[in-house]
Structure formats: structure tokens, C-alpha cells
PDB file of N, CA and C in Angstrom:
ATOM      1  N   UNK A   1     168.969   8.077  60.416  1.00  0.00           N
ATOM      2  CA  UNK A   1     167.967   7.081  60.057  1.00  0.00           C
ATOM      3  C   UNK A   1     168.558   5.689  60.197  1.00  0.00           C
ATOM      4  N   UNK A   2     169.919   5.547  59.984  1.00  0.00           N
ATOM      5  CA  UNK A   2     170.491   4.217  59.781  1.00  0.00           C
ATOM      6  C   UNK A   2     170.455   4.413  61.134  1.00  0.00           C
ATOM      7  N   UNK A   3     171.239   4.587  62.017  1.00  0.00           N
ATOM      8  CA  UNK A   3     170.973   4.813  63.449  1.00  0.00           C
ATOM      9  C   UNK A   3     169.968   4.108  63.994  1.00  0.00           C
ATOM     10  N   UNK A   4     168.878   4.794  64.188  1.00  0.00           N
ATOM     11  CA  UNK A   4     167.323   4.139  64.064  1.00  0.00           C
ATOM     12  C   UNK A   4     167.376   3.125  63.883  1.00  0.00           C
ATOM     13  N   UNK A   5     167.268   2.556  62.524  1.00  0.00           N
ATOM     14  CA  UNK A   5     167.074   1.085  61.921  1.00  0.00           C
ATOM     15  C   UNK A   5     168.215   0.463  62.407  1.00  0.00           C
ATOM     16  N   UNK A   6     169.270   1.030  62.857  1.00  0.00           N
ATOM     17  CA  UNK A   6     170.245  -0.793  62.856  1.00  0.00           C
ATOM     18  C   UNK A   6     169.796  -1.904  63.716  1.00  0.00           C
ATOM     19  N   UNK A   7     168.413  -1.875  64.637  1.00  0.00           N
ATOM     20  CA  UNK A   7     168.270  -3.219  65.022  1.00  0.00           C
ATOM     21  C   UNK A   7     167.704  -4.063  63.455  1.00  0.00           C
ATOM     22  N   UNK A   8     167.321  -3.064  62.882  1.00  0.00           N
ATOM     23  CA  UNK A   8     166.744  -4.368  61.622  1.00  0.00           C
ATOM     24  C   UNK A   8     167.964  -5.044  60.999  1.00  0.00           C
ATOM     25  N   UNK A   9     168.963  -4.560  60.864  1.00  0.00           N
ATOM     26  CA  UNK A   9     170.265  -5.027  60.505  1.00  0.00           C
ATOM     27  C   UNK A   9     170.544  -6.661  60.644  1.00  0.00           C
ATOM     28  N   UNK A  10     170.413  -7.550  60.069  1.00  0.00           N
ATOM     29  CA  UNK A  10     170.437  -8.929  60.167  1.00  0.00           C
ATOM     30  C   UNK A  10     171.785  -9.412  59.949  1.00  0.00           C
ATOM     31  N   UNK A  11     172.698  -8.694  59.288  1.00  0.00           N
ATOM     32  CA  UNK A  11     173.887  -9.450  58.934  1.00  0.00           C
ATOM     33  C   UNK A  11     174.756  -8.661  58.932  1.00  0.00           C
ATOM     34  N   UNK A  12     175.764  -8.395  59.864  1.00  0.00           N
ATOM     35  CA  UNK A  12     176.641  -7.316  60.104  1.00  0.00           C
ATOM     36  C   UNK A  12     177.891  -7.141  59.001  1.00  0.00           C
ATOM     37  N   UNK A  13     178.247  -8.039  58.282  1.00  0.00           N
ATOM     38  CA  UNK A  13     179.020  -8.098  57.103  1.00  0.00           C
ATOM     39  C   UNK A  13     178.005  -7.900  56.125  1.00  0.00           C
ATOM     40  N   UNK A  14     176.699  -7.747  55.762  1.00  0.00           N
ATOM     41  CA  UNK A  14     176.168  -6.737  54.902  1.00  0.00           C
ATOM     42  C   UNK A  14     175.664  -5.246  55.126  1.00  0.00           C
ATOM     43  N   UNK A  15     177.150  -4.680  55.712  1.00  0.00           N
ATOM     44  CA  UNK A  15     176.716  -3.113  56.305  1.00  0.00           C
ATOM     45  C   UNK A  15     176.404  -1.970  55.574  1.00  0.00           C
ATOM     46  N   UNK A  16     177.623  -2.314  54.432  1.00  0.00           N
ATOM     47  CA  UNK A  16     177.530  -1.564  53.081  1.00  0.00           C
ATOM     48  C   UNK A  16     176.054  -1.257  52.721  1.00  0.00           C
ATOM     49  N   UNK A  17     175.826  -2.589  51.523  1.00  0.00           N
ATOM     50  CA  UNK A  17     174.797  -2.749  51.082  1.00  0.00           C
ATOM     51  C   UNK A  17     173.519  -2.389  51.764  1.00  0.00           C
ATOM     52  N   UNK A  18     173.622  -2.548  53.693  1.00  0.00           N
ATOM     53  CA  UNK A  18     172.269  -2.344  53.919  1.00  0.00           C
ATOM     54  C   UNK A  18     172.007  -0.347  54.044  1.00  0.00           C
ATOM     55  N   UNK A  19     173.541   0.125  53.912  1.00  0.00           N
ATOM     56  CA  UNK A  19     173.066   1.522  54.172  1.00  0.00           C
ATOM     57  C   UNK A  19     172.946   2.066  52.944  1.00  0.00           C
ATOM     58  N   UNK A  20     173.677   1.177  51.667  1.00  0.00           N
ATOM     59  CA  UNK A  20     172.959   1.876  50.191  1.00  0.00           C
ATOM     60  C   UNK A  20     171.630   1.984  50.472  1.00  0.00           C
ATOM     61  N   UNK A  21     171.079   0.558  50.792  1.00  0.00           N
ATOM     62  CA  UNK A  21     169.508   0.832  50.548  1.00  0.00           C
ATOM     63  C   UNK A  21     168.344   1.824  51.580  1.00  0.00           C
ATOM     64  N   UNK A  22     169.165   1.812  52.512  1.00  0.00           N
ATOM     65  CA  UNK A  22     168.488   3.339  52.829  1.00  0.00           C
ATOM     66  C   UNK A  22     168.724   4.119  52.870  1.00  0.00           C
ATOM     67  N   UNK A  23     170.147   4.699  52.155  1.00  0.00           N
ATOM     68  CA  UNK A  23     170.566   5.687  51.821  1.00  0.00           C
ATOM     69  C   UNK A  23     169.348   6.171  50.052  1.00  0.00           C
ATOM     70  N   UNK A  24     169.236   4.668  49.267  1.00  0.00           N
ATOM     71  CA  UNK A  24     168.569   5.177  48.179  1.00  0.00           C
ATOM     72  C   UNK A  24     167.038   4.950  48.553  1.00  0.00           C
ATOM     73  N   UNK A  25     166.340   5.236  49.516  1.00  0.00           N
ATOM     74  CA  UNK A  25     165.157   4.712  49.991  1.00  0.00           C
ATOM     75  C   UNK A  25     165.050   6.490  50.009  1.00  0.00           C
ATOM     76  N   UNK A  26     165.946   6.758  50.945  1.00  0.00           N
ATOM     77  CA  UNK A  26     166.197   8.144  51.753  1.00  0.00           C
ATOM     78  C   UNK A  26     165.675   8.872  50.357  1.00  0.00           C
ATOM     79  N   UNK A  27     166.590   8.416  49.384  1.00  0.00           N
ATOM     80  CA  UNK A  27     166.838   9.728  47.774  1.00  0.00           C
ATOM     81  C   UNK A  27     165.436   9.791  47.447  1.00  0.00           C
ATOM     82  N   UNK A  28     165.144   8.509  47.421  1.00  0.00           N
ATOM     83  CA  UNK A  28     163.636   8.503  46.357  1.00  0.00           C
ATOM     84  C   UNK A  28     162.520   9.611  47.315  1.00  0.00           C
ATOM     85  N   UNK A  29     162.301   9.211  48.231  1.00  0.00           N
ATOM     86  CA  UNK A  29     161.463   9.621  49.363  1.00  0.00           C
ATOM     87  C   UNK A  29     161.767  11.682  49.272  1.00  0.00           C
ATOM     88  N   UNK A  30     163.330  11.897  48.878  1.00  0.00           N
ATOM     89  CA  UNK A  30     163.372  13.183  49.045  1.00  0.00           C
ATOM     90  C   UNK A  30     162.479  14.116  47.320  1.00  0.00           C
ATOM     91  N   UNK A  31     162.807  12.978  46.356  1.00  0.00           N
ATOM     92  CA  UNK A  31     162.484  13.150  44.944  1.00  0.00           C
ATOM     93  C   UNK A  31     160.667  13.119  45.131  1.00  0.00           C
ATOM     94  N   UNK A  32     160.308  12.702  45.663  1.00  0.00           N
ATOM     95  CA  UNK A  32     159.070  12.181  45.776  1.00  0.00           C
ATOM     96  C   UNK A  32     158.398  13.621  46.598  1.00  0.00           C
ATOM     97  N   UNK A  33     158.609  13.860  47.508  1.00  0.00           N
ATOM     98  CA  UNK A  33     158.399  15.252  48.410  1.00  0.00           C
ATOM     99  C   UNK A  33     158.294  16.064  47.122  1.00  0.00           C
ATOM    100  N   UNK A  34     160.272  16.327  46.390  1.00  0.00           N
ATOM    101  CA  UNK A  34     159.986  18.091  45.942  1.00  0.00           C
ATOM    102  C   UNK A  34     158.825  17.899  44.552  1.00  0.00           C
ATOM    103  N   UNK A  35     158.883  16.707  44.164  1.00  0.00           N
ATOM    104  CA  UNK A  35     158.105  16.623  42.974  1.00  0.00           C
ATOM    105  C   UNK A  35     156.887  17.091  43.616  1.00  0.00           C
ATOM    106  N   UNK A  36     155.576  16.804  44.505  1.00  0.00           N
ATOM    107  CA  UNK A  36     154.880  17.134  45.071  1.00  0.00           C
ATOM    108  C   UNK A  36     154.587  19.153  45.244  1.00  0.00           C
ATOM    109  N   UNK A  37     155.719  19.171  45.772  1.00  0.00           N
ATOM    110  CA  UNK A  37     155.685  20.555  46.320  1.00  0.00           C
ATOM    111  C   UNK A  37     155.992  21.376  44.825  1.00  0.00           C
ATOM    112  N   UNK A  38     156.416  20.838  43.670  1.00  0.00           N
ATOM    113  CA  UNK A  38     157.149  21.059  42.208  1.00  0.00           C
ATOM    114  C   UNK A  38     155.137  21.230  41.580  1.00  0.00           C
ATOM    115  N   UNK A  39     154.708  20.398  41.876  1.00  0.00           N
ATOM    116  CA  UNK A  39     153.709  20.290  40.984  1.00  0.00           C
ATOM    117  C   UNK A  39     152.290  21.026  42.167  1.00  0.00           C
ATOM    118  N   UNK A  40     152.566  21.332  43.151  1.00  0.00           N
ATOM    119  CA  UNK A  40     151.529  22.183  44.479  1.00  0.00           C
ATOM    120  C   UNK A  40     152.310  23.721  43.629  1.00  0.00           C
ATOM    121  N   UNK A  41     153.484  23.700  42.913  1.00  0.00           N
ATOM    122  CA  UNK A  41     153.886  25.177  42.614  1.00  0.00           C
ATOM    123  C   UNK A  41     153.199  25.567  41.354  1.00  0.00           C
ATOM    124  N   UNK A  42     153.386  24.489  40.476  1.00  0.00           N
ATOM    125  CA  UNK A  42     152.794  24.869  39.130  1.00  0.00           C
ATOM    126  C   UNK A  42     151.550  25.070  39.008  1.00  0.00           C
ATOM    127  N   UNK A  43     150.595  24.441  39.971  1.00  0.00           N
ATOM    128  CA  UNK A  43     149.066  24.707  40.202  1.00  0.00           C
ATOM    129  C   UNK A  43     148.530  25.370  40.486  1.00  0.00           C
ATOM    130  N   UNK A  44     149.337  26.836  40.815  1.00  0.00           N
ATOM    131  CA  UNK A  44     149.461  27.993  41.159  1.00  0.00           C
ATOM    132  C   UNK A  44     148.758  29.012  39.939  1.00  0.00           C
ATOM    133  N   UNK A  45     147.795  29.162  39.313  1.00  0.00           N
ATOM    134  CA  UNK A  45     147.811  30.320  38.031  1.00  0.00           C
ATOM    135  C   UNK A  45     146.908  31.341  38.719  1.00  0.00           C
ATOM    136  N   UNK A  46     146.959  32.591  38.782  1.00  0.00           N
ATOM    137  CA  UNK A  46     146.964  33.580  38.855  1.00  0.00           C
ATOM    138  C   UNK A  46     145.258  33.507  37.828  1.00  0.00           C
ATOM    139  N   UNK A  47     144.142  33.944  38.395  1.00  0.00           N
ATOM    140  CA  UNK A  47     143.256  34.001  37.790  1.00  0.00           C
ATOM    141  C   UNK A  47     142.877  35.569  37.930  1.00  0.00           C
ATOM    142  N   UNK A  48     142.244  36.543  37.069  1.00  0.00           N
ATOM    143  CA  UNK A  48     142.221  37.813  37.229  1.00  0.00           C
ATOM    144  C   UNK A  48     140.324  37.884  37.335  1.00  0.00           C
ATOM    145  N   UNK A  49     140.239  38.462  38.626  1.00  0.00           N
ATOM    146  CA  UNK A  49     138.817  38.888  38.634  1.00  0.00           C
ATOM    147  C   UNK A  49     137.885  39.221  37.748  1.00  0.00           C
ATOM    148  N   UNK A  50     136.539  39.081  37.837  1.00  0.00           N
ATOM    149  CA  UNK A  50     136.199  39.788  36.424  1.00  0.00           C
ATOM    150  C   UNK A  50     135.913  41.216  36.288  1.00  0.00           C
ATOM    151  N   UNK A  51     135.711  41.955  37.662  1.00  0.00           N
ATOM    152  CA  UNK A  51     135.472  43.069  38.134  1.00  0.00           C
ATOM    153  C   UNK A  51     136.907  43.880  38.034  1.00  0.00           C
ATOM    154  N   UNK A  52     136.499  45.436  37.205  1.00  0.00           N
ATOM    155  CA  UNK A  52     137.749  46.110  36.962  1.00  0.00           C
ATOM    156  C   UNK A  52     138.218  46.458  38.527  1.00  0.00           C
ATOM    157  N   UNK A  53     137.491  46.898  39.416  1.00  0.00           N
ATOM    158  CA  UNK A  53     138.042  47.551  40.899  1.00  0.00           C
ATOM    159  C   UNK A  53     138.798  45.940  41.383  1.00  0.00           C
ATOM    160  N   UNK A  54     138.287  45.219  41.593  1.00  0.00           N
ATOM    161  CA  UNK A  54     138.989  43.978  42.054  1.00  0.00           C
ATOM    162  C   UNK A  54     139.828  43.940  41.337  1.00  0.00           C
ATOM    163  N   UNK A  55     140.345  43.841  40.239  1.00  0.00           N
ATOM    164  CA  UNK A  55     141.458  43.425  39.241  1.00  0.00           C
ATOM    165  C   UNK A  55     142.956  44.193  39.612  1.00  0.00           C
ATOM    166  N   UNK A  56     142.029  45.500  39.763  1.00  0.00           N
ATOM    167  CA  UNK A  56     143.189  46.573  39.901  1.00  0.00           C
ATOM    168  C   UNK A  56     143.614  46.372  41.408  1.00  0.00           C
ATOM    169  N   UNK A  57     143.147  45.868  42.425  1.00  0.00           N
ATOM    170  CA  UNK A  57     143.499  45.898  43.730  1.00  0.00           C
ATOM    171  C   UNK A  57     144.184  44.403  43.666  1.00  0.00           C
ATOM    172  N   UNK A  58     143.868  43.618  42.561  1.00  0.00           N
ATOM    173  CA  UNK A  58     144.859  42.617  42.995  1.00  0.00           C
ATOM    174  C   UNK A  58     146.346  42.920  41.896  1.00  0.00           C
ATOM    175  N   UNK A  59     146.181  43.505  41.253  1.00  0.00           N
ATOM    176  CA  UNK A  59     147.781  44.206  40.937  1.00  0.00           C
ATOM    177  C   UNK A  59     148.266  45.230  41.387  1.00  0.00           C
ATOM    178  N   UNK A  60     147.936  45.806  42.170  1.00  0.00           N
ATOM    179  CA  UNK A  60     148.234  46.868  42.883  1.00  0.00           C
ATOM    180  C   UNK A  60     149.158  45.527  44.027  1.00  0.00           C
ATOM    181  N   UNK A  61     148.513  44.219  44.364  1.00  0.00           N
ATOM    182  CA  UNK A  61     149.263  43.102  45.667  1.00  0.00           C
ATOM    183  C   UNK A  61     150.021  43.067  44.641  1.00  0.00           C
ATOM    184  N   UNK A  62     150.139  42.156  43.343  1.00  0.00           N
ATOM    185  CA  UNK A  62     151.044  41.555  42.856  1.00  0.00           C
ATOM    186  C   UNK A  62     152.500  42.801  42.700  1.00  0.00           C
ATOM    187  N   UNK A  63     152.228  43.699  42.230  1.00  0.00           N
ATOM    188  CA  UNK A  63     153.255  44.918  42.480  1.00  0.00           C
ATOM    189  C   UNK A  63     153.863  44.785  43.963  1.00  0.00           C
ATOM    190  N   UNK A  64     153.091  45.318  44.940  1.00  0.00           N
ATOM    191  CA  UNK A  64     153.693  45.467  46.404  1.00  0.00           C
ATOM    192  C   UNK A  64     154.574  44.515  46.978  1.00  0.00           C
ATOM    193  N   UNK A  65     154.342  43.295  46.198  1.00  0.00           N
ATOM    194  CA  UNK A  65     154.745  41.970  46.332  1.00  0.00           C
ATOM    195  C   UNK A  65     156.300  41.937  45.631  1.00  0.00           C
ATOM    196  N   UNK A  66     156.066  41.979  44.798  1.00  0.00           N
ATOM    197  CA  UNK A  66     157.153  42.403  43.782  1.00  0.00           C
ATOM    198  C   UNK A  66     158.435  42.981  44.260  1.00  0.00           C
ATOM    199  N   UNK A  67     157.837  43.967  45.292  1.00  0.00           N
ATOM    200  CA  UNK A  67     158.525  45.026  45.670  1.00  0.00           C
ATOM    201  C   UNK A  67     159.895  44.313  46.942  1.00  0.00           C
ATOM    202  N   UNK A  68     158.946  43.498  47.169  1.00  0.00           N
ATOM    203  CA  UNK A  68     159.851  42.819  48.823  1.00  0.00           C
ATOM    204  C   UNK A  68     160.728  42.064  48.375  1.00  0.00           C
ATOM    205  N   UNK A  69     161.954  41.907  49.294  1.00  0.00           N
ATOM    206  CA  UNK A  69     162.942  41.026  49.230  1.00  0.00           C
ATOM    207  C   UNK A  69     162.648  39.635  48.400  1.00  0.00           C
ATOM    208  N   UNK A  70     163.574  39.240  48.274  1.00  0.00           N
ATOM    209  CA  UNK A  70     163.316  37.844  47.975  1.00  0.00           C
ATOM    210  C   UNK A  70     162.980  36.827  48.770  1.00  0.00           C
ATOM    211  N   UNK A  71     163.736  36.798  49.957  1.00  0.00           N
ATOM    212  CA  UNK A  71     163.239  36.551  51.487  1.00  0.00           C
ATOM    213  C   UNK A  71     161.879  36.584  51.766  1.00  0.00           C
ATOM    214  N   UNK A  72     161.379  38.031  51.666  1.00  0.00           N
ATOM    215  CA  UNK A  72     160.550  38.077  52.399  1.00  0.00           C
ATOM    216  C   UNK A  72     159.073  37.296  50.833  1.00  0.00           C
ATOM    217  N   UNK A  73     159.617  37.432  49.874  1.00  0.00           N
ATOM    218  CA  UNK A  73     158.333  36.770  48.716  1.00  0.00           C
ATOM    219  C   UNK A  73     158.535  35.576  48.779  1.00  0.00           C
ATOM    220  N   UNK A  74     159.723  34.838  49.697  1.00  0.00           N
ATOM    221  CA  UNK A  74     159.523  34.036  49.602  1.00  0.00           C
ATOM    222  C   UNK A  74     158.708  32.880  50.760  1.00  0.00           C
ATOM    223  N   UNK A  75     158.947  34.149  51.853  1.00  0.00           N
ATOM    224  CA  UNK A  75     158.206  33.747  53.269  1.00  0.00           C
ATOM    225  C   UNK A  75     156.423  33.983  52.662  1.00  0.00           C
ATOM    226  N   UNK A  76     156.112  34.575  51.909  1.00  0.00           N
ATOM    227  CA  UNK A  76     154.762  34.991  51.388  1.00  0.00           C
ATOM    228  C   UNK A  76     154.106  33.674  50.576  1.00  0.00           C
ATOM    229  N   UNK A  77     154.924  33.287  49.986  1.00  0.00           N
ATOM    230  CA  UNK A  77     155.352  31.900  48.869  1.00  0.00           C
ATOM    231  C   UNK A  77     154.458  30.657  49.776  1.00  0.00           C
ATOM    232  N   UNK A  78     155.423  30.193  50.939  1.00  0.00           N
ATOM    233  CA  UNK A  78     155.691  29.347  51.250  1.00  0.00           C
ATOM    234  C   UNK A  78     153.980  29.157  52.435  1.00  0.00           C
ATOM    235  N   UNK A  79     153.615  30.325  52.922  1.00  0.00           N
ATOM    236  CA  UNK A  79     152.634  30.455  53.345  1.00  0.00           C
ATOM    237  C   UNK A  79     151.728  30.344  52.566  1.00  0.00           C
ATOM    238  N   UNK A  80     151.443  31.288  51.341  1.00  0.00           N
ATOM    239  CA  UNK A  80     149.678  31.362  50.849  1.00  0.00           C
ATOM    240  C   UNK A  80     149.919  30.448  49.530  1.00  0.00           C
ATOM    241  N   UNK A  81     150.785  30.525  48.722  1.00  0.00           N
ATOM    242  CA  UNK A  81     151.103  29.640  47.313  1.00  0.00           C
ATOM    243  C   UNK A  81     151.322  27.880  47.859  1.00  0.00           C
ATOM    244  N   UNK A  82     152.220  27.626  48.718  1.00  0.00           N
ATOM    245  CA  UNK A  82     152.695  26.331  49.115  1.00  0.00           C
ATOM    246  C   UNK A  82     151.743  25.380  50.607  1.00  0.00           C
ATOM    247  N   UNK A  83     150.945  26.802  50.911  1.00  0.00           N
ATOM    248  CA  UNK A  83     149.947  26.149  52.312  1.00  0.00           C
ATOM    249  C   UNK A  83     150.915  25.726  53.018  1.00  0.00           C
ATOM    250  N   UNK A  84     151.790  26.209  53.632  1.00  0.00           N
ATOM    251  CA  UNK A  84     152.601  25.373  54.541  1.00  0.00           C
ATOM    252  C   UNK A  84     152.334  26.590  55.847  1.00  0.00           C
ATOM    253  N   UNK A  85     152.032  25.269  56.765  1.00  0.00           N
ATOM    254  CA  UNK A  85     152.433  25.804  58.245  1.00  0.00           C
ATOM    255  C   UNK A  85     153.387  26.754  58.698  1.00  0.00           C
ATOM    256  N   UNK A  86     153.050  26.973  60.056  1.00  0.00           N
ATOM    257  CA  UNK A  86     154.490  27.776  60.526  1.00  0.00           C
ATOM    258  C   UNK A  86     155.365  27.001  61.113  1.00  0.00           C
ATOM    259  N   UNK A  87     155.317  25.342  61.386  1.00  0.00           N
ATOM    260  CA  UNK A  87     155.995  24.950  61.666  1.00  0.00           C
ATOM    261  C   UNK A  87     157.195  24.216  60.209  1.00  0.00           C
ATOM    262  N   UNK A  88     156.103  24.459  58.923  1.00  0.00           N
ATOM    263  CA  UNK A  88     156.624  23.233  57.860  1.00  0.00           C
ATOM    264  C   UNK A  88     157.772  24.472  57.597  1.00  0.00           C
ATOM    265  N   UNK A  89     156.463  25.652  57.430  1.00  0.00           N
ATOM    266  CA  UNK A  89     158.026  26.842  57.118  1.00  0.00           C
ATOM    267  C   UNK A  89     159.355  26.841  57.933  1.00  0.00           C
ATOM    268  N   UNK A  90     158.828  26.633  59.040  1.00  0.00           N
ATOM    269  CA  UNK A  90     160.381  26.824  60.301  1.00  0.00           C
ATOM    270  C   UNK A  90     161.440  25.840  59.905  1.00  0.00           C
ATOM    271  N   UNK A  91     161.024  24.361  59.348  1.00  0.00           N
ATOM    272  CA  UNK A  91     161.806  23.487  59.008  1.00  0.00           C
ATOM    273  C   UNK A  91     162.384  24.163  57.485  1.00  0.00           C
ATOM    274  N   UNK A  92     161.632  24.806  56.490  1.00  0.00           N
ATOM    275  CA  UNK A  92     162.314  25.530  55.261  1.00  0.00           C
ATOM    276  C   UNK A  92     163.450  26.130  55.503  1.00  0.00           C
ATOM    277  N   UNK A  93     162.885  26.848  56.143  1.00  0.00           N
ATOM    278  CA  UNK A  93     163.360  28.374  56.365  1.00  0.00           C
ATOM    279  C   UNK A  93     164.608  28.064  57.990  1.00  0.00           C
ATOM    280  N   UNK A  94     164.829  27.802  58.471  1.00  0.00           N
ATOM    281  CA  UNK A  94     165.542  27.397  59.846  1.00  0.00           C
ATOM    282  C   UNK A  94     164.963  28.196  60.998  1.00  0.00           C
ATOM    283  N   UNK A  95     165.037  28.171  61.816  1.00  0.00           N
ATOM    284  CA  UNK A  95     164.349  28.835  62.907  1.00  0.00           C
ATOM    285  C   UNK A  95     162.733  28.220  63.718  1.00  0.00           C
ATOM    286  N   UNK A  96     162.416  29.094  64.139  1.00  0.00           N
ATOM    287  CA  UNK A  96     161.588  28.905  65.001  1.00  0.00           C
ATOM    288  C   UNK A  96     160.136  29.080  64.322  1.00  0.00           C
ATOM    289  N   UNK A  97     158.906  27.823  64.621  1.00  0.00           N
ATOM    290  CA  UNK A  97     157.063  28.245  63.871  1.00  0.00           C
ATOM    291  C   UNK A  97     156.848  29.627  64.746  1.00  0.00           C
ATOM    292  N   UNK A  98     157.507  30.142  66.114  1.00  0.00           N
ATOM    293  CA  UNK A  98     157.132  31.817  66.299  1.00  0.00           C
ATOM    294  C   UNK A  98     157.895  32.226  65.624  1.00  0.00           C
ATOM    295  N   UNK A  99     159.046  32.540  65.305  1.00  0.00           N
ATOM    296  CA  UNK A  99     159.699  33.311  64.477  1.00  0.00           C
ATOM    297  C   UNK A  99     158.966  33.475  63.337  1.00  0.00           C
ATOM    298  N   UNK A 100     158.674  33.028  62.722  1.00  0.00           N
ATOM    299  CA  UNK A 100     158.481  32.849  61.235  1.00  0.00           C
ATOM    300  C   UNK A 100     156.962  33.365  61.504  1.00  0.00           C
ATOM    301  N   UNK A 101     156.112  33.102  62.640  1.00  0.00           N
ATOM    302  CA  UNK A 101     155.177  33.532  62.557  1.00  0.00           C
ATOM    303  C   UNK A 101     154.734  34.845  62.612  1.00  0.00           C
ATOM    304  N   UNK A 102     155.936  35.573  63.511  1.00  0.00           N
ATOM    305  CA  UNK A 102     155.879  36.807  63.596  1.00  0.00           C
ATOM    306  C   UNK A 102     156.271  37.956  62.667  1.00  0.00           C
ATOM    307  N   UNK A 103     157.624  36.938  62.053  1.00  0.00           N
ATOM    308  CA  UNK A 103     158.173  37.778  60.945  1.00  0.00           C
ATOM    309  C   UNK A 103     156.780  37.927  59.761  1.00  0.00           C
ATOM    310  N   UNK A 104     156.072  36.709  59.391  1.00  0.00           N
ATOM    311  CA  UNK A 104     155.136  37.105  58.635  1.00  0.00           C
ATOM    312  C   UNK A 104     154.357  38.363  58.714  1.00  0.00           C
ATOM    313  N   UNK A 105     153.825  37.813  59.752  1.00  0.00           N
ATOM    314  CA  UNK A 105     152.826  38.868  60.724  1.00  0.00           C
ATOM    315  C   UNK A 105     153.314  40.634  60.297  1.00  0.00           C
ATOM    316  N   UNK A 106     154.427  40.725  60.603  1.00  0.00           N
ATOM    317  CA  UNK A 106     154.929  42.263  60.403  1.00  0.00           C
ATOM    318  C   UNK A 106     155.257  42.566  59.070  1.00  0.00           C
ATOM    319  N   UNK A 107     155.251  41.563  58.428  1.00  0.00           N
ATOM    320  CA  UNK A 107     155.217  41.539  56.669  1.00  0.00           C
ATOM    321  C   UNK A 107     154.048  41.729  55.930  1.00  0.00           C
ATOM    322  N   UNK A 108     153.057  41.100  56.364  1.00  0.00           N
ATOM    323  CA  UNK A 108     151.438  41.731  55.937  1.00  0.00           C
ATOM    324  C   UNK A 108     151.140  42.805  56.533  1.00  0.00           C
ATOM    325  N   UNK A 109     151.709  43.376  57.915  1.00  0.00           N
ATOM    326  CA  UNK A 109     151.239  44.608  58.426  1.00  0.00           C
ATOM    327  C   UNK A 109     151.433  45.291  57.156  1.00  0.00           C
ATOM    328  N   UNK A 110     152.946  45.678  56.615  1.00  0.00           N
ATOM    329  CA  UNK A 110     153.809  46.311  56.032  1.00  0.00           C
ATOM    330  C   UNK A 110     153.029  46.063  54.697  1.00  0.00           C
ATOM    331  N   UNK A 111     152.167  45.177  54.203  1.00  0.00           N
ATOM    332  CA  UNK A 111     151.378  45.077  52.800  1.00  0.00           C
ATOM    333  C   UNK A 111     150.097  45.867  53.079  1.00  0.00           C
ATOM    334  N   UNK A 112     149.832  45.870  54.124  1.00  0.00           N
ATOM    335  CA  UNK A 112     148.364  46.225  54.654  1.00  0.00           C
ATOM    336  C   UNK A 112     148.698  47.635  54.590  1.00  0.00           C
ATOM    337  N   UNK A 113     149.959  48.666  54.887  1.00  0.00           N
ATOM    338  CA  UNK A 113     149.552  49.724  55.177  1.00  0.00           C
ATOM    339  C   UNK A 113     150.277  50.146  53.536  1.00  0.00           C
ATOM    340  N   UNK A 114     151.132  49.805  53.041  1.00  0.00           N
ATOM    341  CA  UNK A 114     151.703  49.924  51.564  1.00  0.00           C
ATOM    342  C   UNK A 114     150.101  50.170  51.275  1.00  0.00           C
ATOM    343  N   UNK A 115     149.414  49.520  50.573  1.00  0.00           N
ATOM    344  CA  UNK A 115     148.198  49.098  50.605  1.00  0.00           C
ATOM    345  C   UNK A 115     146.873  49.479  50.388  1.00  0.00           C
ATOM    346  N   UNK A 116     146.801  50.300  51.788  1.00  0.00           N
ATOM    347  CA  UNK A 116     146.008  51.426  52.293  1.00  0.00           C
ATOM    348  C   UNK A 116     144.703  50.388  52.805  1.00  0.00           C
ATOM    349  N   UNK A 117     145.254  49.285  53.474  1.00  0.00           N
ATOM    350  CA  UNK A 117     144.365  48.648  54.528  1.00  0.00           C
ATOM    351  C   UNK A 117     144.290  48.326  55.622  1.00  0.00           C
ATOM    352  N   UNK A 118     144.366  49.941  55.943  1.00  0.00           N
ATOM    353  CA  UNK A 118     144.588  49.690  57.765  1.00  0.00           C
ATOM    354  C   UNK A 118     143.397  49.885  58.020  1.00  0.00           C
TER     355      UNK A 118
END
């Protein structure tokens, strides 16, 4: 980022000082994101159907769910709880928006037939 900006750089003996301040521009901006994504998590509550057959088919997910890696609840997470893309995930997670798209993909197969919704 300093990179970037050094044409704004006006005074080359204030080099220090000018990369504190976008070094602490950088911090706030990162505080500012997870708080966001901190409070997109907590907004998260789990509401239970009012219908007993629905109720039971959505703990029958929350179980199956349960069941998977941490990895993989958390690739589940980041998709349906956090709304993030396959590209926002690829930047999470490292790799590729196909990777991640596919790995999903074979992860709901694998809920779908756990399941019994093929």
C-alpha cells in the first residue's frame, strides 16, 4: 500500500511518520471489516420452525453439520451464515473461487445424500 501511495509522499525526511499513518489507517480499516463480519456473525439466531416435520428436518441439518470437519463447517459458515462469495471465500480460505466452489459443491452432495435428498 505504501508502495502505491509514495507519490503522495511530500517530504522525504517525513518517511517514518508518513508510513505510521498508513500503517494505522491500514489497522483501523482491518478492525472495522472484522467488527462487521463479528456482528454479520452474531445476527445469526437459529429460529426453529413452527411445524414439528420441519423442525425435525432442520436438526436432523444441524446434527449432519455437526458431524463435518471443522474445515469443512467452516466452508458451510462462510457461504450460507457469512454470504460470502466464492471469490470472498477464496481470499479466506487461500486458493482458488473454483476450488472452493467445487469443494463446496461435493460437500452438500455429501449433506444431500447423509440426508436422504437425492
Amino acid at each position: 500500500i505504501a508502495w502505491r501511495r509514495l507519490g503522495t509522499l511530500r517530504d522525504p525526511a517525513r518517511l517514518l511518520p508518513w508510513l505510521i499513518s498508513i500503517a494505522a489507517h491500514e489497522g483501523r480499516q482491518i478492525v472495522r471489516t472484522e467488527g462487521r463480519r463479528q456482528r454479520r456473525e452474531l445476527q445469526v439466531a437459529p429460529r426453529l420452525p413452527p411445524d414439528p416435520a420441519e423442525r425435525a428436518e432442520l436438526l436432523d441439518l444441524v446434527a449432519a453439520v455437526r458431524r463435518l470437519s471443522p474445515g469443512e463447517r467452516r466452508l458451510i459458515a462462510l457461504r450460507y451464515l457469512a454470504g460470502l462469495t466464492s471469490s470472498e471465500m477464496a481470499q479466506e480460505l487461500g486458493g482458488s473461487p473454483a476450488s472452493v466452489r467445487a469443494k463446496l459443491a461435493r460437500l452438500i452432495e455429501r449433506l444431500r445424500k447423509e440426508l436422504g435428498d437425492d
